[in-house]
C-alpha atoms as a PDB file:
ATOM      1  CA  UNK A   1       0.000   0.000   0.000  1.00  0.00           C
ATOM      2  CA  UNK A   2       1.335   3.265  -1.379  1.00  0.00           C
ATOM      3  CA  UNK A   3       1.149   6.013   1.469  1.00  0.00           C
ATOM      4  CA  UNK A   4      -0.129   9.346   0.889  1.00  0.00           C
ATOM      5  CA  UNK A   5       2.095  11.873   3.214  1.00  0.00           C
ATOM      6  CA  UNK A   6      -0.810  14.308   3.311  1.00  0.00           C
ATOM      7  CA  UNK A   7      -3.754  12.534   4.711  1.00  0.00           C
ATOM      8  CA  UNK A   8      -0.961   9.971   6.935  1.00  0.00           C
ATOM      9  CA  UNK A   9      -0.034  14.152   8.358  1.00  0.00           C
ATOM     10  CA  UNK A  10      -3.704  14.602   8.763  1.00  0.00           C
ATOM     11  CA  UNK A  11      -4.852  11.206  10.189  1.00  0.00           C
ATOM     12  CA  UNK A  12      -1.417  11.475  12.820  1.00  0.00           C
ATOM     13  CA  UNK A  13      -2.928  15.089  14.584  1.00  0.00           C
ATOM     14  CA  UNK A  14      -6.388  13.821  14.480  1.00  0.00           C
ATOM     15  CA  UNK A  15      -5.487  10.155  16.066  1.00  0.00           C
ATOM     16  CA  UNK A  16      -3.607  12.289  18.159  1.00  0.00           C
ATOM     17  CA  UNK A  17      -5.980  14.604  19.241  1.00  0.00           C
ATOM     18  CA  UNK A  18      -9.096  11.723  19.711  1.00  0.00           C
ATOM     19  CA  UNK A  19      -7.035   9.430  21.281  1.00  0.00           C
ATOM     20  CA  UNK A  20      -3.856  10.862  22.645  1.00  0.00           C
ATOM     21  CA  UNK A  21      -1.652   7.802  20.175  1.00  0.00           C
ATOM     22  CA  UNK A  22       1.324   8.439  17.914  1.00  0.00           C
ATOM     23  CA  UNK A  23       1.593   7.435  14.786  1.00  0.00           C
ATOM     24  CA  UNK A  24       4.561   5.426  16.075  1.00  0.00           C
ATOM     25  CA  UNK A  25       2.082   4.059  18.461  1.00  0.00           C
ATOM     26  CA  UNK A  26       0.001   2.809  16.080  1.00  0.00           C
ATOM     27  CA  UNK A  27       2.908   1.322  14.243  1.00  0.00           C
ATOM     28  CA  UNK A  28       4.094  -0.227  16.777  1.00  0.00           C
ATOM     29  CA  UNK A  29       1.491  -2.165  17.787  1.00  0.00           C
ATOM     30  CA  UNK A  30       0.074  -3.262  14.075  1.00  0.00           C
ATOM     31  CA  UNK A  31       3.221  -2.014  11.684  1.00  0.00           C
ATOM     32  CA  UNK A  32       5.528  -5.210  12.394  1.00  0.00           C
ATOM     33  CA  UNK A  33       2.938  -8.176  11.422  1.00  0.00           C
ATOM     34  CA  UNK A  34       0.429  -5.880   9.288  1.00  0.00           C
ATOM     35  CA  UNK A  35       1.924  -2.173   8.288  1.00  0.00           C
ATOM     36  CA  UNK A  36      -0.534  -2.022   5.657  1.00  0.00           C
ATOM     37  CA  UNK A  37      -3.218  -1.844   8.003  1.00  0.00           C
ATOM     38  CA  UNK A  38      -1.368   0.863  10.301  1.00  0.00           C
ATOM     39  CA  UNK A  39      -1.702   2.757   7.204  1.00  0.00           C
ATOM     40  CA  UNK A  40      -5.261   2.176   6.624  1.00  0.00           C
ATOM     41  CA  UNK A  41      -5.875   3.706  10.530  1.00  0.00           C
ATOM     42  CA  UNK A  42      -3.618   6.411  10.249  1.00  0.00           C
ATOM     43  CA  UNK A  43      -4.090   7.363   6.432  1.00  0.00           C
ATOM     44  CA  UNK A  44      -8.047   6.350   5.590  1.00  0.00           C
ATOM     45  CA  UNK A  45      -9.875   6.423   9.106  1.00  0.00           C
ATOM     46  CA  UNK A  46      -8.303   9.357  10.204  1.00  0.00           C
ATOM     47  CA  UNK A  47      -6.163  11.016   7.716  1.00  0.00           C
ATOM     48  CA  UNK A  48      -9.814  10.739   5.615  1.00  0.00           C
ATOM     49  CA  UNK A  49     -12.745   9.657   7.227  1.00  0.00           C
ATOM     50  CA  UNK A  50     -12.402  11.625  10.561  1.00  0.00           C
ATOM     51  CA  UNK A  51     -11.522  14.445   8.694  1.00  0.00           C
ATOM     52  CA  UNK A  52     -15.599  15.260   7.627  1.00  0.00           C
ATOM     53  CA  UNK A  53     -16.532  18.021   9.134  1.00  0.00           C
ATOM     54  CA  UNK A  54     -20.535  16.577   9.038  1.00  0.00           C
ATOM     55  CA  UNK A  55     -19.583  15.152  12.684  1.00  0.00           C
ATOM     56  CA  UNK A  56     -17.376  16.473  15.408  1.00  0.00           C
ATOM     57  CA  UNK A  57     -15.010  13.765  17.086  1.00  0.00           C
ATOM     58  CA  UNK A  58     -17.119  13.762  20.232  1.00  0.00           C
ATOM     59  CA  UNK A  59     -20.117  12.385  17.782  1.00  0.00           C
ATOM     60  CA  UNK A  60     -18.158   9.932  16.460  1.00  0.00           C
ATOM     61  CA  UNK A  61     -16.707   8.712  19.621  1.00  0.00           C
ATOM     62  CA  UNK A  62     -20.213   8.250  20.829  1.00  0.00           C
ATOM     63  CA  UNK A  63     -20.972   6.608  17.279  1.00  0.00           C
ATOM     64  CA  UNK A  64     -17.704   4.376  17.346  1.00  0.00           C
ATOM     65  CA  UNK A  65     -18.389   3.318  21.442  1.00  0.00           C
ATOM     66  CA  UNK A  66     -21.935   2.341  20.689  1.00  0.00           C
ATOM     67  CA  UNK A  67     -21.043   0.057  17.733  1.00  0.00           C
ATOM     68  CA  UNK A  68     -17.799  -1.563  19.447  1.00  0.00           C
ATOM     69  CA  UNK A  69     -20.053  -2.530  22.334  1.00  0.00           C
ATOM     70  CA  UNK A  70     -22.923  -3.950  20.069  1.00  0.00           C
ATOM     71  CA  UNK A  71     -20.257  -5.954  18.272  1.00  0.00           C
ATOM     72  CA  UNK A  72     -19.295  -7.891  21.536  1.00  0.00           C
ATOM     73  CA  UNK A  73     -16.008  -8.881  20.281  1.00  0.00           C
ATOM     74  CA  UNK A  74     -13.988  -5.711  20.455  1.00  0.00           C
ATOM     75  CA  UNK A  75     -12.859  -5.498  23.958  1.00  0.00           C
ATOM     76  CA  UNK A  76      -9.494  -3.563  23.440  1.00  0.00           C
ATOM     77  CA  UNK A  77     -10.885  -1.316  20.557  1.00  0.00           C
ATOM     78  CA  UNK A  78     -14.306  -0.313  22.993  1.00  0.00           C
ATOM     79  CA  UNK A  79     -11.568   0.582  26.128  1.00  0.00           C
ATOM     80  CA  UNK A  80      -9.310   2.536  23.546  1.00  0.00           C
ATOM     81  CA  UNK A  81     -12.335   4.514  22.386  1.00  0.00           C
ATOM     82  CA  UNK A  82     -13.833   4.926  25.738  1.00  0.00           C
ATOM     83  CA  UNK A  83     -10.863   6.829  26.285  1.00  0.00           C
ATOM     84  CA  UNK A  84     -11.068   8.437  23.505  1.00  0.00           C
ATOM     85  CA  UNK A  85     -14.377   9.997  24.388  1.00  0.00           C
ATOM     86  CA  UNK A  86     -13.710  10.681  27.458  1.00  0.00           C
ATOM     87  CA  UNK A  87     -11.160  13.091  25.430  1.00  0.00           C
ATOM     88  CA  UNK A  88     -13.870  14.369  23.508  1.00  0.00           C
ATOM     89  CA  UNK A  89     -15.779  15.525  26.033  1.00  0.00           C
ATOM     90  CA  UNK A  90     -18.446  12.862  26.622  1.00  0.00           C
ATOM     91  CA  UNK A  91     -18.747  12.251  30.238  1.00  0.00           C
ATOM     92  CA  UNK A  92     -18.692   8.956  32.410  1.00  0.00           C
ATOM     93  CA  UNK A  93     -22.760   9.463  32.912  1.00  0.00           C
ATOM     94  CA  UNK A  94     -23.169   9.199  29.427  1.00  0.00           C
ATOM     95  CA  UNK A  95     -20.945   6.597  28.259  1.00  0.00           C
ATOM     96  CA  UNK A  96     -23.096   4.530  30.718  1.00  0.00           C
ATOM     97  CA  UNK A  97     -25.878   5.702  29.281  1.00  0.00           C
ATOM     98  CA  UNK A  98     -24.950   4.554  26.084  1.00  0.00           C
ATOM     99  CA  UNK A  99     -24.681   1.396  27.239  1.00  0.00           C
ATOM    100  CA  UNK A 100     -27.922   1.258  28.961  1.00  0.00           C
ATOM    101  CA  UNK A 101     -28.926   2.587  25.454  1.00  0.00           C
ATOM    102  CA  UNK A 102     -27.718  -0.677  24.017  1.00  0.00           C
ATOM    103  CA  UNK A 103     -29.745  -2.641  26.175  1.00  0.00           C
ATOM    104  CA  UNK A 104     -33.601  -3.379  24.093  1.00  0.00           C
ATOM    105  CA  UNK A 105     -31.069  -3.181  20.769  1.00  0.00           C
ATOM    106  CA  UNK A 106     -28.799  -5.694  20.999  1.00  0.00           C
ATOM    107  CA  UNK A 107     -29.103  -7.278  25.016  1.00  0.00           C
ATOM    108  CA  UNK A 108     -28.017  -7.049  28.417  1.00  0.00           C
ATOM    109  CA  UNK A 109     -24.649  -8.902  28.034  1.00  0.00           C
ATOM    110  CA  UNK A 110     -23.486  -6.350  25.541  1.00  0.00           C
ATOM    111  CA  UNK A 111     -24.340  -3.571  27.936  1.00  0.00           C
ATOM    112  CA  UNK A 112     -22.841  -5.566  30.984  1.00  0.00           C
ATOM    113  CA  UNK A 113     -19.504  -5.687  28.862  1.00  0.00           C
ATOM    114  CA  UNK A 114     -19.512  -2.063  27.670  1.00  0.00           C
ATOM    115  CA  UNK A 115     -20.285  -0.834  31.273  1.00  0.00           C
ATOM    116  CA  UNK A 116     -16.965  -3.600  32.292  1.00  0.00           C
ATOM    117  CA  UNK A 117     -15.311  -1.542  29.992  1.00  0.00           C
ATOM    118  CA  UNK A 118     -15.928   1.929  30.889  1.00  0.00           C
ATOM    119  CA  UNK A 119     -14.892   0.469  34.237  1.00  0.00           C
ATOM    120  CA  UNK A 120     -11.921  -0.777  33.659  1.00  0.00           C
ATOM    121  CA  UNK A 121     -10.928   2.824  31.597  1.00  0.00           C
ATOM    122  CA  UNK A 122     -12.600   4.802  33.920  1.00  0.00           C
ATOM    123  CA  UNK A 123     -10.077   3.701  37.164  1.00  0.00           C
ATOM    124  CA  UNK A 124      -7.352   3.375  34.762  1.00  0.00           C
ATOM    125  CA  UNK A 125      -7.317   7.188  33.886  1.00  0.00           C
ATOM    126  CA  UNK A 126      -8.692   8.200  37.514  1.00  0.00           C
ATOM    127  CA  UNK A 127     -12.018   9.231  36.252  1.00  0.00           C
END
């Protein structure tokens, strides 16, 4: 995969800025087994698609905690995001919320997990 310095520039402040990770960071933890999907984060998701200005980050963090949750089997990704809004401005009341939300949509075990993870994210970073 070909990189594109401009959006890889763009995707590095706004990764930054959402959730507080280098682009070294991200390398680092995909860029030795899969570097073409470290690109992919950095470049397309947000070096492209965080970059529309139809939803502000704290939106999307609410949009991206609500579907990691439903999906069950995203554990690390739901934590990193939860963080992530939490950076954005969405508080600990509604991040539970959300997952109470989740709760006649997709069932009670998906909500018990999301509120596990705001749990574990929420003593992590002293909130």
């Amino acid at each position: 995969m070909e990189t594109d310095t401009h959006r890889r520039e763009r995707g590095a402040r706004k990764i930054g800025e959402i959730l507080g990770q280098s682009p070294e960071q991200v390398e680092r933890s995909l860029g030795d087994l899969a570097p073409q999907l470290a690109t992919y984060v950095l470049e397309t998701i947000y070096g492209e698609i965080y970059q529309s200005p139809v939803l502000d980050s704290r939106t999307r963090q609410i949009v991206t905690v609500a579907a990691l949750a439903t999906l069950g089997t995203a554990g690390p990704q739901l934590r990193t995001h939860i963080g992530g809004a939490l950076r954005c401005g969405v508080t600990r009341d509604e991040l539970v919320e959300i997952m109470m939300q989740l709760v006649p949509y997709v069932g009670v075990a998906a909500a018990i997990n999301g509120v596990a993870a705001c749990r574990d994210v929420f003593a992590a970073s002293g909130e």
